[in-house]
Protein backbone atom coordinates (compact mmCIF):
# COMPACT_ATOMS: atom_id res chain seq x y z
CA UNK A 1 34.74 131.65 67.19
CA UNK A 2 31.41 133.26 65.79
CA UNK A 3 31.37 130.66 63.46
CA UNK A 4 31.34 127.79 65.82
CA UNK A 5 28.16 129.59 67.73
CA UNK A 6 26.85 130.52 64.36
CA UNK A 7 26.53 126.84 63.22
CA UNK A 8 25.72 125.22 66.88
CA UNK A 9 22.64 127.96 66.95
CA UNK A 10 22.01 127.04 63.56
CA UNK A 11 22.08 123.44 64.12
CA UNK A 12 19.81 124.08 67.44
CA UNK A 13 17.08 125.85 65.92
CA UNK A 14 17.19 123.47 63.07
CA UNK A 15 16.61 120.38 65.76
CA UNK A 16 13.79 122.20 66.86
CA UNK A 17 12.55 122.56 63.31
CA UNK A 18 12.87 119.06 63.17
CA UNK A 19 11.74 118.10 66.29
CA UNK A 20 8.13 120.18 66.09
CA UNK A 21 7.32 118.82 62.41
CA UNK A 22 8.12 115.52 63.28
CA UNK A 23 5.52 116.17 65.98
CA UNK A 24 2.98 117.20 63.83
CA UNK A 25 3.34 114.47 61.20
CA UNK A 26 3.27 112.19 64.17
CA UNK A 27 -0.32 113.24 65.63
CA UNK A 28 -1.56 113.88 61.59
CA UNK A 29 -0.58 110.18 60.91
CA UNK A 30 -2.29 108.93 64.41
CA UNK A 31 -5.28 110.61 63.78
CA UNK A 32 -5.60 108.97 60.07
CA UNK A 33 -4.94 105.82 61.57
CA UNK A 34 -7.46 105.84 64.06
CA UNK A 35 -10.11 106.66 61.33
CA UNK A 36 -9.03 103.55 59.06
CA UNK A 37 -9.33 101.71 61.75
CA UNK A 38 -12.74 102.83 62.52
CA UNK A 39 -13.80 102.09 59.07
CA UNK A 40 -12.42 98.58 59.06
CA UNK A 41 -14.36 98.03 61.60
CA UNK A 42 -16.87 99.07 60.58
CA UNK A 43 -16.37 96.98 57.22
CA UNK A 44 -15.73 93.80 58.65
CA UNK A 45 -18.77 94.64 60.74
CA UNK A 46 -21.01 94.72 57.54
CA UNK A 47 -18.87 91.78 56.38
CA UNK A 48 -20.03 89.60 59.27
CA UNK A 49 -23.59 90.58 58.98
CA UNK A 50 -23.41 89.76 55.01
CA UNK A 51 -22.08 86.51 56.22
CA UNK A 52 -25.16 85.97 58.68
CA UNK A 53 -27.76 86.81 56.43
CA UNK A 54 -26.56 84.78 53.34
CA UNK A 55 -26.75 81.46 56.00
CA UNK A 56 -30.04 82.43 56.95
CA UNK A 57 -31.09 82.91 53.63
CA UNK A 58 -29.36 79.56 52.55
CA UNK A 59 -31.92 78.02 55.75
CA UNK A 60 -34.78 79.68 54.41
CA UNK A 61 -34.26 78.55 50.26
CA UNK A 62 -34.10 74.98 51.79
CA UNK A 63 -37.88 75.49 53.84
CA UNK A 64 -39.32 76.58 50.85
CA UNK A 65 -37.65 73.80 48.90
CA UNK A 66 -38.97 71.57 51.36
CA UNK A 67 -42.30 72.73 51.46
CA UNK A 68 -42.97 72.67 47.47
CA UNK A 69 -41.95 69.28 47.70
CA UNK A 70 -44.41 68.44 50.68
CA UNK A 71 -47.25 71.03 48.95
């Protein structure tokens, strides 16, 4: 009979174990996410703007084009 209680205490405390490190990982692997997510934001972000400023500058080539062909 000490056995049996042995090895369901054992196998209670071990669930616990479990339990609390699962836990942990848990709020470790939210925490990561939430800062790669902050920083592909932040990427596509810079991305966009990149995107913006290589149409303006496309505009702008073509002015200058077509004012050293008027000039």
């Amino acid at each position: 009979m000490e056995s049996v209680i042995t090895a369901v205490v054992t196998g209670v405390l071990t669930l616990v174990g479990v339990l609390v490190s699962n836990s942990r990982s848990q709020a470790v692997i939210e925490v990561k996410l939430d800062n790669l997510a902050s920083k592909v934001e932040k990427h596509n972000s810079m991305v966009e703007r990149t995107y913006g400023l290589e149409r303006r500058m496309a505009v702008l080539e073509s002015e200058v084009e077509a004012m050293r062909k008027d000039g």
